[in-house]
PDBML (XML) file of the C-alpha atoms, coordinates in Angstrom:
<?xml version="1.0" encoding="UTF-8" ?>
<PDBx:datablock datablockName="MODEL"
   xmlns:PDBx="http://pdbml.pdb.org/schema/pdbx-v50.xsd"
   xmlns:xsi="http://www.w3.org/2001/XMLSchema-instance"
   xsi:schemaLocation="http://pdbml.pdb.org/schema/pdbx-v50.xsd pdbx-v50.xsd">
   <PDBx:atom_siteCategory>
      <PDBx:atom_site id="1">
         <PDBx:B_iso_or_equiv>0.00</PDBx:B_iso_or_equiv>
         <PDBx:Cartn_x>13.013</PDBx:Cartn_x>
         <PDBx:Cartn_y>-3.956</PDBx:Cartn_y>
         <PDBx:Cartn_z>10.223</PDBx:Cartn_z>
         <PDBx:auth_asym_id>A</PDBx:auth_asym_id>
         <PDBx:auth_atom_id>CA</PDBx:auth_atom_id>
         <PDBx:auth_comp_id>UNK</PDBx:auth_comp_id>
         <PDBx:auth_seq_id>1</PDBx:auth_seq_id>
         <PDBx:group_PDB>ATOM</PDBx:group_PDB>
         <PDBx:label_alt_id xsi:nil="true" />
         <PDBx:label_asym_id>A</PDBx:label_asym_id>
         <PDBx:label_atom_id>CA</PDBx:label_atom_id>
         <PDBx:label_comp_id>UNK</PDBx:label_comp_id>
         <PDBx:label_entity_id>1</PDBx:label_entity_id>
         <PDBx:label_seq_id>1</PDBx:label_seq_id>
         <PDBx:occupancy>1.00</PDBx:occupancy>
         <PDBx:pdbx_PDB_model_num>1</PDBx:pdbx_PDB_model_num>
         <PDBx:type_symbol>C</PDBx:type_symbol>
      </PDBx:atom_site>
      <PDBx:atom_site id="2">
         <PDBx:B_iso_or_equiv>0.00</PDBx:B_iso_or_equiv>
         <PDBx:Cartn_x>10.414</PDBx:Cartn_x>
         <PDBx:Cartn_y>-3.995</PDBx:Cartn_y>
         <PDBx:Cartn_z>7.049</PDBx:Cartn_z>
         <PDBx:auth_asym_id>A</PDBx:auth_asym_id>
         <PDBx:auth_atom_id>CA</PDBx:auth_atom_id>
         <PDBx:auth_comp_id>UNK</PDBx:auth_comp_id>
         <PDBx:auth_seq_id>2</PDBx:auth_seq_id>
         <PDBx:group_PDB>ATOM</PDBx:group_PDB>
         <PDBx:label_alt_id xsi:nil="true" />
         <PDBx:label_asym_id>A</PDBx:label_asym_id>
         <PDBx:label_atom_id>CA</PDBx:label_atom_id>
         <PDBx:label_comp_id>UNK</PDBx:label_comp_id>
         <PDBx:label_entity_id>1</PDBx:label_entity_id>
         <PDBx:label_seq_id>2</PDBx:label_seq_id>
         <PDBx:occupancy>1.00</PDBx:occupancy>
         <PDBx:pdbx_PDB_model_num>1</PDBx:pdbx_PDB_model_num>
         <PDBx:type_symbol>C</PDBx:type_symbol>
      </PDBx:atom_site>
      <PDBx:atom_site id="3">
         <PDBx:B_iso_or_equiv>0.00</PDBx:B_iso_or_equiv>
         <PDBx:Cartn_x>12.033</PDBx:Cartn_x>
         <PDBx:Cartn_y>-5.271</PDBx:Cartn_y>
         <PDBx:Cartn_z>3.646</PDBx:Cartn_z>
         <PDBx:auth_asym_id>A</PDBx:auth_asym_id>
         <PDBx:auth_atom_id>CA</PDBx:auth_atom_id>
         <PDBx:auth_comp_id>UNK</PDBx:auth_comp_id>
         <PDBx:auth_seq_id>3</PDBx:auth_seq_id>
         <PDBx:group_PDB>ATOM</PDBx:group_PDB>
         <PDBx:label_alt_id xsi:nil="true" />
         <PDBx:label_asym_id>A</PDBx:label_asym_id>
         <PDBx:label_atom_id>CA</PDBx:label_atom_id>
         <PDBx:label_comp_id>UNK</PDBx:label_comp_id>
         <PDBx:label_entity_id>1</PDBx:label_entity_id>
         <PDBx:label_seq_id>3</PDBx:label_seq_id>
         <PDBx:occupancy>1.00</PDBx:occupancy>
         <PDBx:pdbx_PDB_model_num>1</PDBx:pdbx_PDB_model_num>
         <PDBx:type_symbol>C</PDBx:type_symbol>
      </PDBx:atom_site>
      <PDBx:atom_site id="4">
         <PDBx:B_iso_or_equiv>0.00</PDBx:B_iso_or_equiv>
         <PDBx:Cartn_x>12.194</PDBx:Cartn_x>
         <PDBx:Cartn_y>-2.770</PDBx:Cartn_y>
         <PDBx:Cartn_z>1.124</PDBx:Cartn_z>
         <PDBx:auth_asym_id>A</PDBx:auth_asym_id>
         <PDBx:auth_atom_id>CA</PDBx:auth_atom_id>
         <PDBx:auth_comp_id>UNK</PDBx:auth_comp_id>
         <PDBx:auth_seq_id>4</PDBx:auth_seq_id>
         <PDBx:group_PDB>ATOM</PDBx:group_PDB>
         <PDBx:label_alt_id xsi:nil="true" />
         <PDBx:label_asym_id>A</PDBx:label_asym_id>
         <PDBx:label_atom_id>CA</PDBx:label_atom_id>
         <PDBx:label_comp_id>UNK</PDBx:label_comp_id>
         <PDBx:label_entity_id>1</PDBx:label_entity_id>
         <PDBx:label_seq_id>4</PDBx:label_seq_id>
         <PDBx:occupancy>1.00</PDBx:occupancy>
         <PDBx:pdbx_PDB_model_num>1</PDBx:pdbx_PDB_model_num>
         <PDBx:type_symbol>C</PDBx:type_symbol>
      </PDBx:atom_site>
      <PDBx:atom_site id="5">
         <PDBx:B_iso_or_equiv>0.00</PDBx:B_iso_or_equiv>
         <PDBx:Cartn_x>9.614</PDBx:Cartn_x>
         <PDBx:Cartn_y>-5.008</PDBx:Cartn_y>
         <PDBx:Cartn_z>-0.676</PDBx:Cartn_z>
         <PDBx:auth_asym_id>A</PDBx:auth_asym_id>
         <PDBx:auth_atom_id>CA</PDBx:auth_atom_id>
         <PDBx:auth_comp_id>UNK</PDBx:auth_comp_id>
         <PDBx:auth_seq_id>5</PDBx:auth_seq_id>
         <PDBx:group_PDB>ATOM</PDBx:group_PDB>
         <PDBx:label_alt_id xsi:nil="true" />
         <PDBx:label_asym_id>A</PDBx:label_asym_id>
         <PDBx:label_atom_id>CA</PDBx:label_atom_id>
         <PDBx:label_comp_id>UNK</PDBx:label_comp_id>
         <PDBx:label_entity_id>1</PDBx:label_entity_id>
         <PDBx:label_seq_id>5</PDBx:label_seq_id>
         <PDBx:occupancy>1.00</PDBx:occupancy>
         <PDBx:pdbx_PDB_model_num>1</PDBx:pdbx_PDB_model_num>
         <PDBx:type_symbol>C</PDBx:type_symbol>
      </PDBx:atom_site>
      <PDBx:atom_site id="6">
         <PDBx:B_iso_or_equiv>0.00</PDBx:B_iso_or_equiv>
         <PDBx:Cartn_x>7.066</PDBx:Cartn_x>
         <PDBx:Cartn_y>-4.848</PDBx:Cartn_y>
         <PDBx:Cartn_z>2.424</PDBx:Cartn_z>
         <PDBx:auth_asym_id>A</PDBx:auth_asym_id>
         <PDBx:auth_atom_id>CA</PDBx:auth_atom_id>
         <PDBx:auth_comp_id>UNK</PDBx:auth_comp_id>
         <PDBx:auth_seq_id>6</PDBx:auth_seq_id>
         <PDBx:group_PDB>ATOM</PDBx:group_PDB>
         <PDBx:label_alt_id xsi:nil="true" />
         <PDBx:label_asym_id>A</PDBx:label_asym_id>
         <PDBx:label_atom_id>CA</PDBx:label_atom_id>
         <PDBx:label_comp_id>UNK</PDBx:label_comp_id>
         <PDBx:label_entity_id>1</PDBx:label_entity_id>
         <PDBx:label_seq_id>6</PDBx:label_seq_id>
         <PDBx:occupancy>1.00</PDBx:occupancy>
         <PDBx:pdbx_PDB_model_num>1</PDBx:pdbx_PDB_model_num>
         <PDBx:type_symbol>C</PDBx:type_symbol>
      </PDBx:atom_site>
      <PDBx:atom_site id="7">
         <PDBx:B_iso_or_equiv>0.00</PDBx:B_iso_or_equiv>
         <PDBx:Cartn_x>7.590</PDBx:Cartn_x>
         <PDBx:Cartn_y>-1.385</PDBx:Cartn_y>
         <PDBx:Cartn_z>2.460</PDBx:Cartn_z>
         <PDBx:auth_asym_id>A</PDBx:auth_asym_id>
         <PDBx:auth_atom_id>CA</PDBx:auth_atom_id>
         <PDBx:auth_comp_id>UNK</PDBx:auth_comp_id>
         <PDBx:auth_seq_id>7</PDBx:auth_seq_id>
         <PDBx:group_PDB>ATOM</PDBx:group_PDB>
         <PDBx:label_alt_id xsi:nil="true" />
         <PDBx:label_asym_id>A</PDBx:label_asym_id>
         <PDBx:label_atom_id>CA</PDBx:label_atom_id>
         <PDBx:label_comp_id>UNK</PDBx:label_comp_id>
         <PDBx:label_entity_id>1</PDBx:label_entity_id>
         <PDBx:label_seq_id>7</PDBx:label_seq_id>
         <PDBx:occupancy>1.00</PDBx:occupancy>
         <PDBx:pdbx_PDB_model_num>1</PDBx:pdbx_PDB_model_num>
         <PDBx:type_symbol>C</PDBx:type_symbol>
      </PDBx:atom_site>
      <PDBx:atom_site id="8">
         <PDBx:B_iso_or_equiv>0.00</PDBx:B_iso_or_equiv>
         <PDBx:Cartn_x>6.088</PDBx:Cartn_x>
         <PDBx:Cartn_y>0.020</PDBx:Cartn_y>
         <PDBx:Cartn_z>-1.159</PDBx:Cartn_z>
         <PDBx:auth_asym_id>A</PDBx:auth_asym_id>
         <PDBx:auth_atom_id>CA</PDBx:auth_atom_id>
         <PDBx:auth_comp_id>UNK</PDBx:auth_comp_id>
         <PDBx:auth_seq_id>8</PDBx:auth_seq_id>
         <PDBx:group_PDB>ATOM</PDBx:group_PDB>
         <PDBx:label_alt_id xsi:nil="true" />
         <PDBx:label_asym_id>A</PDBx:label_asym_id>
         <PDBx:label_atom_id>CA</PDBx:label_atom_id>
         <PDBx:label_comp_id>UNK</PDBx:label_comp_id>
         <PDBx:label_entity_id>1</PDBx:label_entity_id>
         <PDBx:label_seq_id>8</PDBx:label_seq_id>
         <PDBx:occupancy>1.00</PDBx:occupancy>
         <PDBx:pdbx_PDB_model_num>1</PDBx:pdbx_PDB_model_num>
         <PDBx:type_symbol>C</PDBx:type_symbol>
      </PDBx:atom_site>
      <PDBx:atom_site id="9">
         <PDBx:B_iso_or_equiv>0.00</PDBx:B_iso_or_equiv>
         <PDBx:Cartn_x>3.279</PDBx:Cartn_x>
         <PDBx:Cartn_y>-2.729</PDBx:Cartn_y>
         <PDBx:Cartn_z>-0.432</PDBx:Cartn_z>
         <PDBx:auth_asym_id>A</PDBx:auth_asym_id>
         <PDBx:auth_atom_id>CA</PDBx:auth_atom_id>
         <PDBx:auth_comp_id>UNK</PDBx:auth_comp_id>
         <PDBx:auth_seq_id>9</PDBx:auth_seq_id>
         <PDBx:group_PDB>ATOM</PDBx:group_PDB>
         <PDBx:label_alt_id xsi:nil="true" />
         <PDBx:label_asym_id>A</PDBx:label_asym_id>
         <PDBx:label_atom_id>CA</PDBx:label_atom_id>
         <PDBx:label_comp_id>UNK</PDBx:label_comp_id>
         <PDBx:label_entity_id>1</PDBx:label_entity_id>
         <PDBx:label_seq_id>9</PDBx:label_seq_id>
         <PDBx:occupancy>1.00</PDBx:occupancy>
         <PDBx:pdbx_PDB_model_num>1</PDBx:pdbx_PDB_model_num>
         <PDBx:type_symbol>C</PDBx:type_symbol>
      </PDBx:atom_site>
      <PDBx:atom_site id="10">
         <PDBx:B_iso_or_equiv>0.00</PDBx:B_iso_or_equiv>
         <PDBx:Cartn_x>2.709</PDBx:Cartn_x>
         <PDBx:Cartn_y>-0.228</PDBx:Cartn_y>
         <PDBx:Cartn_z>2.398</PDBx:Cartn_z>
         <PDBx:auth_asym_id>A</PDBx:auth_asym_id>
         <PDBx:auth_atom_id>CA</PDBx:auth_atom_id>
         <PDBx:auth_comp_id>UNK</PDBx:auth_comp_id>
         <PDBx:auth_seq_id>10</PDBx:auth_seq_id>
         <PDBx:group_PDB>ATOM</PDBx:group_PDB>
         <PDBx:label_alt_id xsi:nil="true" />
         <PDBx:label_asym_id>A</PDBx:label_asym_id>
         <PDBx:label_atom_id>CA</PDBx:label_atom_id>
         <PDBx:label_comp_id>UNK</PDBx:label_comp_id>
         <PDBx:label_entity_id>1</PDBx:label_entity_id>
         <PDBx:label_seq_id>10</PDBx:label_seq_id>
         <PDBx:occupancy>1.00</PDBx:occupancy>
         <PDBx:pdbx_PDB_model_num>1</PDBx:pdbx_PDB_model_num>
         <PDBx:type_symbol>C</PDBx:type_symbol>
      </PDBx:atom_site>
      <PDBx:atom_site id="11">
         <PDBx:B_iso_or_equiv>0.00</PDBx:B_iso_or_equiv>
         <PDBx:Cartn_x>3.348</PDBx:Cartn_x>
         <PDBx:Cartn_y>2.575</PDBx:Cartn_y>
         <PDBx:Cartn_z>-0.083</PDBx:Cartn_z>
         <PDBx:auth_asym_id>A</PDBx:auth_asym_id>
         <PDBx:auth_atom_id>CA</PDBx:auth_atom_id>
         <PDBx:auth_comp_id>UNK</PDBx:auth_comp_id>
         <PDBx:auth_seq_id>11</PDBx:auth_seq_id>
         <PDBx:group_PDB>ATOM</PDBx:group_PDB>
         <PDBx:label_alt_id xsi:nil="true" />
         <PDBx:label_asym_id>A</PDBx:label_asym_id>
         <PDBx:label_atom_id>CA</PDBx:label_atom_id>
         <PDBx:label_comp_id>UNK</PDBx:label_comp_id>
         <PDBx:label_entity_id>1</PDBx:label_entity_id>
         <PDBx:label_seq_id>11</PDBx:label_seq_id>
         <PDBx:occupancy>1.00</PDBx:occupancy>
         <PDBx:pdbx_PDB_model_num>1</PDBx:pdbx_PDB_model_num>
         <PDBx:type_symbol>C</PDBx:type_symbol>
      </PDBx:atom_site>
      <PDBx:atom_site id="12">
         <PDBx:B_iso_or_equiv>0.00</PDBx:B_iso_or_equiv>
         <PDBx:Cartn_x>0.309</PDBx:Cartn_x>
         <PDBx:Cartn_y>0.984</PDBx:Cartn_y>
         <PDBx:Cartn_z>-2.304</PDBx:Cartn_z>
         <PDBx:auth_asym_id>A</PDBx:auth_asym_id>
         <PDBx:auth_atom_id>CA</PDBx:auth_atom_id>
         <PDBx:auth_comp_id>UNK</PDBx:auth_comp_id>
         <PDBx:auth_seq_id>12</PDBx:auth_seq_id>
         <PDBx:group_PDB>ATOM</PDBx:group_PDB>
         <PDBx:label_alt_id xsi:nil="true" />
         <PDBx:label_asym_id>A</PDBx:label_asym_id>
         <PDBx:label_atom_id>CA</PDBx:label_atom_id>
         <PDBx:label_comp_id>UNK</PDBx:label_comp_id>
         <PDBx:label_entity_id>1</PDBx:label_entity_id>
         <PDBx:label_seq_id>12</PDBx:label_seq_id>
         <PDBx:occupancy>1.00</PDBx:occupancy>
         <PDBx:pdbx_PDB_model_num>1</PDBx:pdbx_PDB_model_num>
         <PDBx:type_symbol>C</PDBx:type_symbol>
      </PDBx:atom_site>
      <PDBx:atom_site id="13">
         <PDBx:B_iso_or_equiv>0.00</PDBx:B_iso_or_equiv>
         <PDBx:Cartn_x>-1.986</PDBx:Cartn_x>
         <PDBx:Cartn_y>0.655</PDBx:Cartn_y>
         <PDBx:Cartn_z>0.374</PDBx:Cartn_z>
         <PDBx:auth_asym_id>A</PDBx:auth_asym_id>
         <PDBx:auth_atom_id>CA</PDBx:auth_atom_id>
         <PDBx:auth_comp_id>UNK</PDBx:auth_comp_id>
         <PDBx:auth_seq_id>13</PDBx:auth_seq_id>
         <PDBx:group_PDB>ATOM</PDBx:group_PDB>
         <PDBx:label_alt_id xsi:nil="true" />
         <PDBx:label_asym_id>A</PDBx:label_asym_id>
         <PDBx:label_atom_id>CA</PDBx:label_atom_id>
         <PDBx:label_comp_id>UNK</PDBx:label_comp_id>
         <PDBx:label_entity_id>1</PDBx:label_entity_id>
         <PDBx:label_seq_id>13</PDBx:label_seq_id>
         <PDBx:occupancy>1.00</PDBx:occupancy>
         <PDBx:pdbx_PDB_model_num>1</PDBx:pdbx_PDB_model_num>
         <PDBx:type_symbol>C</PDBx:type_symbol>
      </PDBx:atom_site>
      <PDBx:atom_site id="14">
         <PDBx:B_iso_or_equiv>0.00</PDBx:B_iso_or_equiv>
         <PDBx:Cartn_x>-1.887</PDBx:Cartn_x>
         <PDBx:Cartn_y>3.917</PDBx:Cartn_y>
         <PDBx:Cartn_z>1.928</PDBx:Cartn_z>
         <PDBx:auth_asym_id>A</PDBx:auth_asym_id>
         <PDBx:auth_atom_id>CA</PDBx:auth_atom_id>
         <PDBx:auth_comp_id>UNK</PDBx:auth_comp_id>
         <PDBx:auth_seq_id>14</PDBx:auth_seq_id>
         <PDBx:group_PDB>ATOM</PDBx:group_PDB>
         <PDBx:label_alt_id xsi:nil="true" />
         <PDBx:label_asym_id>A</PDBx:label_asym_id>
         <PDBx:label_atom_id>CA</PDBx:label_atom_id>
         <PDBx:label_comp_id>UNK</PDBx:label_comp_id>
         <PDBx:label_entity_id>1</PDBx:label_entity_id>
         <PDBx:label_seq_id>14</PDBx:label_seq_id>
         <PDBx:occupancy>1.00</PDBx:occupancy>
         <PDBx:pdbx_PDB_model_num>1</PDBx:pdbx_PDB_model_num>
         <PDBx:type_symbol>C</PDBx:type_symbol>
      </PDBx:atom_site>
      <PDBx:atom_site id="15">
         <PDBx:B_iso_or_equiv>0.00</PDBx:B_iso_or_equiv>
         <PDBx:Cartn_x>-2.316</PDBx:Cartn_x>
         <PDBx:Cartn_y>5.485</PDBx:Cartn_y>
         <PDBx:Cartn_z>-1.443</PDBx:Cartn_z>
         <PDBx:auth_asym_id>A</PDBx:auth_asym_id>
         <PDBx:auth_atom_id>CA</PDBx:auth_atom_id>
         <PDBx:auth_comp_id>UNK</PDBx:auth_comp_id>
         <PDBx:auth_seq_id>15</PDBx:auth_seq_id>
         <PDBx:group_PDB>ATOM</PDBx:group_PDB>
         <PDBx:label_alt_id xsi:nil="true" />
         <PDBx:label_asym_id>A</PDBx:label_asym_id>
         <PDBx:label_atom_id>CA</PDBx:label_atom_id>
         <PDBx:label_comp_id>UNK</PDBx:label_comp_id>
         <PDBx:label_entity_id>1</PDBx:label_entity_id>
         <PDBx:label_seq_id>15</PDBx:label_seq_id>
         <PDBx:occupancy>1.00</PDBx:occupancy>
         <PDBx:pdbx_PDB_model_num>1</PDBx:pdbx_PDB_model_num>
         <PDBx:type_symbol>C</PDBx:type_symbol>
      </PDBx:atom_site>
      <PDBx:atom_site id="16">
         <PDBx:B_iso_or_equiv>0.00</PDBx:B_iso_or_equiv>
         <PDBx:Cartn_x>-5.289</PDBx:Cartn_x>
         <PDBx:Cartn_y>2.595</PDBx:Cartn_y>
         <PDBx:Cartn_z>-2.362</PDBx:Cartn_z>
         <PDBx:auth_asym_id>A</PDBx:auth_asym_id>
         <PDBx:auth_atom_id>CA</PDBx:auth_atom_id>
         <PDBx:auth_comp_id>UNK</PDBx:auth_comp_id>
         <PDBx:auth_seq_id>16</PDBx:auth_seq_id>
         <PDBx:group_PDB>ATOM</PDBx:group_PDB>
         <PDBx:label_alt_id xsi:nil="true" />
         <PDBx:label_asym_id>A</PDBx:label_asym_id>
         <PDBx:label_atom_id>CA</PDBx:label_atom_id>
         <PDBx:label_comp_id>UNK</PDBx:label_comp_id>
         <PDBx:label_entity_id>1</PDBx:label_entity_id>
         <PDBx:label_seq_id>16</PDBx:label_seq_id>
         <PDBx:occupancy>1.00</PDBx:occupancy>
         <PDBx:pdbx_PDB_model_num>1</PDBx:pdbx_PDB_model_num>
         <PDBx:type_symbol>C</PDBx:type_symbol>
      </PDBx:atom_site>
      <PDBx:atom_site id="17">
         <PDBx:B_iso_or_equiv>0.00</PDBx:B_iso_or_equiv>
         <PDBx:Cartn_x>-6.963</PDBx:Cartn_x>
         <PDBx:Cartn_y>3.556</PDBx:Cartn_y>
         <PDBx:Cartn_z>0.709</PDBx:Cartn_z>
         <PDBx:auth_asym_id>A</PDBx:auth_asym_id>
         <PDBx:auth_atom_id>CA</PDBx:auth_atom_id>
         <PDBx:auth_comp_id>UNK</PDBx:auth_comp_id>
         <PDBx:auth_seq_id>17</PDBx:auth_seq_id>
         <PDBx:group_PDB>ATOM</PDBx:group_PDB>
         <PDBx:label_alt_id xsi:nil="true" />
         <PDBx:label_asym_id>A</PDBx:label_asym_id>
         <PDBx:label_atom_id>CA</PDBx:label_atom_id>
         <PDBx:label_comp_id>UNK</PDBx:label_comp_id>
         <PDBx:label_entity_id>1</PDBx:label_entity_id>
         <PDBx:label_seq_id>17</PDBx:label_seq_id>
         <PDBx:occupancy>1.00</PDBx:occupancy>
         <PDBx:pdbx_PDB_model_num>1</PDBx:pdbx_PDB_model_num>
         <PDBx:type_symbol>C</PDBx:type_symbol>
      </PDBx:atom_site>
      <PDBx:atom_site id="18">
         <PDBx:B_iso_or_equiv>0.00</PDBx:B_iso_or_equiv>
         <PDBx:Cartn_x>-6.492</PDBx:Cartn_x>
         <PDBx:Cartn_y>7.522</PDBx:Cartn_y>
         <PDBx:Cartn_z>0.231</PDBx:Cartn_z>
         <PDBx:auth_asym_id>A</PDBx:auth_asym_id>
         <PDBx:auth_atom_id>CA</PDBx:auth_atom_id>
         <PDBx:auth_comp_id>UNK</PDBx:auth_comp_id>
         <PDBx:auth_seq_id>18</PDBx:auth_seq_id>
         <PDBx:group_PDB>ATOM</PDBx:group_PDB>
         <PDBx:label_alt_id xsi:nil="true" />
         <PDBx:label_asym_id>A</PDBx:label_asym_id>
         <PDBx:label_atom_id>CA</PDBx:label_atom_id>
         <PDBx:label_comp_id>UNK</PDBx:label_comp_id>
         <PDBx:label_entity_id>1</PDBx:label_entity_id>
         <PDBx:label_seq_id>18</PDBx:label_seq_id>
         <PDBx:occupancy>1.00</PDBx:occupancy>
         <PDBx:pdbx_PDB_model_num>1</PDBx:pdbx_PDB_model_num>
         <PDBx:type_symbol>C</PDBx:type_symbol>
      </PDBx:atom_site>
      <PDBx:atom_site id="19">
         <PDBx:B_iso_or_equiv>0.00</PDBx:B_iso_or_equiv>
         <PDBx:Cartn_x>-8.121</PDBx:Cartn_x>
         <PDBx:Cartn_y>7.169</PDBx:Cartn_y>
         <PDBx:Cartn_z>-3.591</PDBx:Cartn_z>
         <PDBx:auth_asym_id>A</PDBx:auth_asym_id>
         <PDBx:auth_atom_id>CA</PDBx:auth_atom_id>
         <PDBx:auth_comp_id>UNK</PDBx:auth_comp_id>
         <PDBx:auth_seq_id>19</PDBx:auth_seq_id>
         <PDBx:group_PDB>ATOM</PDBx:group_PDB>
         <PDBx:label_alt_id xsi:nil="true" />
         <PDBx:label_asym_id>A</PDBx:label_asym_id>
         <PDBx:label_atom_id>CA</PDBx:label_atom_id>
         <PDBx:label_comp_id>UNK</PDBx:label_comp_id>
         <PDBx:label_entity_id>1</PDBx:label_entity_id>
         <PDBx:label_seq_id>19</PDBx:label_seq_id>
         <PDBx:occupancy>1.00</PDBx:occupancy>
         <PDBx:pdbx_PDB_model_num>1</PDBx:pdbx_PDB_model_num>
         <PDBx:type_symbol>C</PDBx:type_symbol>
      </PDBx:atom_site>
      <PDBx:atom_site id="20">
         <PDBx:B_iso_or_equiv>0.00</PDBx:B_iso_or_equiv>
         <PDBx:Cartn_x>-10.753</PDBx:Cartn_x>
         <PDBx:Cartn_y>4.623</PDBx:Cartn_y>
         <PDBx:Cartn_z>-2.229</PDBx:Cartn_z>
         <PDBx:auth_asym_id>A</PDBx:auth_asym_id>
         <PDBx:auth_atom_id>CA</PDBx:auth_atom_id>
         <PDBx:auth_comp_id>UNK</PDBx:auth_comp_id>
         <PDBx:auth_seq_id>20</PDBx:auth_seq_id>
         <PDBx:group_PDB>ATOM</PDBx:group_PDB>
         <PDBx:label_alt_id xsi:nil="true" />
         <PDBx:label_asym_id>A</PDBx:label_asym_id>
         <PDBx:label_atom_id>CA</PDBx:label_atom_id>
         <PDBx:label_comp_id>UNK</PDBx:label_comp_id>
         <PDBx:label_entity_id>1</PDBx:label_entity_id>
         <PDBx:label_seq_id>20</PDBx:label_seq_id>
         <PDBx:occupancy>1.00</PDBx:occupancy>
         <PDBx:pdbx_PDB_model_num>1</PDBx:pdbx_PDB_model_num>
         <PDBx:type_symbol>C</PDBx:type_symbol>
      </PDBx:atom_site>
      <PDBx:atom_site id="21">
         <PDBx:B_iso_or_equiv>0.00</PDBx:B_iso_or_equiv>
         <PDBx:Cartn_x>-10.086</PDBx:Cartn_x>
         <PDBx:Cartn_y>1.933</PDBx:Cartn_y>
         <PDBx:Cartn_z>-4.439</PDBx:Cartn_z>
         <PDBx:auth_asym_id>A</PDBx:auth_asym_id>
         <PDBx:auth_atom_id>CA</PDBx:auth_atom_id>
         <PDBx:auth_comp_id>UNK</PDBx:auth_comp_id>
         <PDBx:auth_seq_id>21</PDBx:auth_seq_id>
         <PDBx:group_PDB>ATOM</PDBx:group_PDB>
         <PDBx:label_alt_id xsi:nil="true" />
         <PDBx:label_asym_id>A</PDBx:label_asym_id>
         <PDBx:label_atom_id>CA</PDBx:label_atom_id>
         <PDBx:label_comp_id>UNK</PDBx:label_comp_id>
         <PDBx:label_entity_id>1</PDBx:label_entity_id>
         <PDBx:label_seq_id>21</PDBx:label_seq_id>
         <PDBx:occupancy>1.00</PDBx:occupancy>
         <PDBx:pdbx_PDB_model_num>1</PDBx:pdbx_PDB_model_num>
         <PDBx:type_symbol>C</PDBx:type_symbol>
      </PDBx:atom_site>
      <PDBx:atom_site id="22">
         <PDBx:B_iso_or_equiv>0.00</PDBx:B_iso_or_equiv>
         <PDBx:Cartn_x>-12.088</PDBx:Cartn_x>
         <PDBx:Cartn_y>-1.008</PDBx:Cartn_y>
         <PDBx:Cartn_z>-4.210</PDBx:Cartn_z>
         <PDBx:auth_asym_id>A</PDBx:auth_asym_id>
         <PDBx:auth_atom_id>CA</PDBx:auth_atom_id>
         <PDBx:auth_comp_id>UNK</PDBx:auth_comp_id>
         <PDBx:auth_seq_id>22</PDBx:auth_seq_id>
         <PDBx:group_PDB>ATOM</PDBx:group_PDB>
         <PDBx:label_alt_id xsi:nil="true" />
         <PDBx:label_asym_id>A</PDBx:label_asym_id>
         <PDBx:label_atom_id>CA</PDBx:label_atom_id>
         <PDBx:label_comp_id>UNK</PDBx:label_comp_id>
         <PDBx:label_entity_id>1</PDBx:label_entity_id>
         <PDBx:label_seq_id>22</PDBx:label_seq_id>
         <PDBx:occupancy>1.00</PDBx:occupancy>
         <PDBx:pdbx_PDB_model_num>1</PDBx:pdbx_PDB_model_num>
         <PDBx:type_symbol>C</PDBx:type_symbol>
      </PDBx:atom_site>
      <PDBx:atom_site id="23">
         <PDBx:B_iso_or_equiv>0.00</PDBx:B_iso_or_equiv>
         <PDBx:Cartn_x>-10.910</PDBx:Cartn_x>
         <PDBx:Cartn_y>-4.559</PDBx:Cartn_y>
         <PDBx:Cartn_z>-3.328</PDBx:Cartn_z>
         <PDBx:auth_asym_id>A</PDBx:auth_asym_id>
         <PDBx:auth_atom_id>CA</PDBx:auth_atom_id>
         <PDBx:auth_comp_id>UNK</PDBx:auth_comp_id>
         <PDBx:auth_seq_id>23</PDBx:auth_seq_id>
         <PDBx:group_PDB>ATOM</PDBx:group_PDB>
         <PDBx:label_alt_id xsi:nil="true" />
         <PDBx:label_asym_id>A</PDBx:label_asym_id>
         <PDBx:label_atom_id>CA</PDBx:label_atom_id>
         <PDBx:label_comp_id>UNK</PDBx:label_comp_id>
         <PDBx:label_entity_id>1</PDBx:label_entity_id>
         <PDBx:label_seq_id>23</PDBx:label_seq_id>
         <PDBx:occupancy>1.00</PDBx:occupancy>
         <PDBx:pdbx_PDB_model_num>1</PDBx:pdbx_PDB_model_num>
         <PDBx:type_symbol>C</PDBx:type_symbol>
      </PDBx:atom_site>
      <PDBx:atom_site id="24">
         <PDBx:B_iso_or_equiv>0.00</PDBx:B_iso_or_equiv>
         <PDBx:Cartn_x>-10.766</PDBx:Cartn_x>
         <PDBx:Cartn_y>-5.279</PDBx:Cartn_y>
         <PDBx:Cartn_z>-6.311</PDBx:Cartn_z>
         <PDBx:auth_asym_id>A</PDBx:auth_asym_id>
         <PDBx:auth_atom_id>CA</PDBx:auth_atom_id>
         <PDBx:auth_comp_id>UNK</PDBx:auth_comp_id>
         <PDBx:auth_seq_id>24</PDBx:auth_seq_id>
         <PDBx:group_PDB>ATOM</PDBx:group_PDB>
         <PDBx:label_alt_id xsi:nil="true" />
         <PDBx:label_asym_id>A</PDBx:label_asym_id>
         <PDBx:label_atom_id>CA</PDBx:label_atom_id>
         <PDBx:label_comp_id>UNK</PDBx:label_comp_id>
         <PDBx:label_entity_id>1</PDBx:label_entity_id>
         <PDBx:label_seq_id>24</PDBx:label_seq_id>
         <PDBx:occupancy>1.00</PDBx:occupancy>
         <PDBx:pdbx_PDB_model_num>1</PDBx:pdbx_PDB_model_num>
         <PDBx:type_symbol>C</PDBx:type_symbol>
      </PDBx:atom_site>
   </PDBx:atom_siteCategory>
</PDBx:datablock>
């Protein structure tokens, strides 16, 4: 299964991608 750690770097890039935040 995902770590716990892989999983809010999941968390952050759903919600990056949802508020279009640049690459950056």
């Amino acid at each position: 299964k995902m770590t716990p750690g892989g999983h809010w770097l999941a968390i952050a890039q759903t919600v990056t991608r949802q508020r279009k935040l640049n690459m950056m």
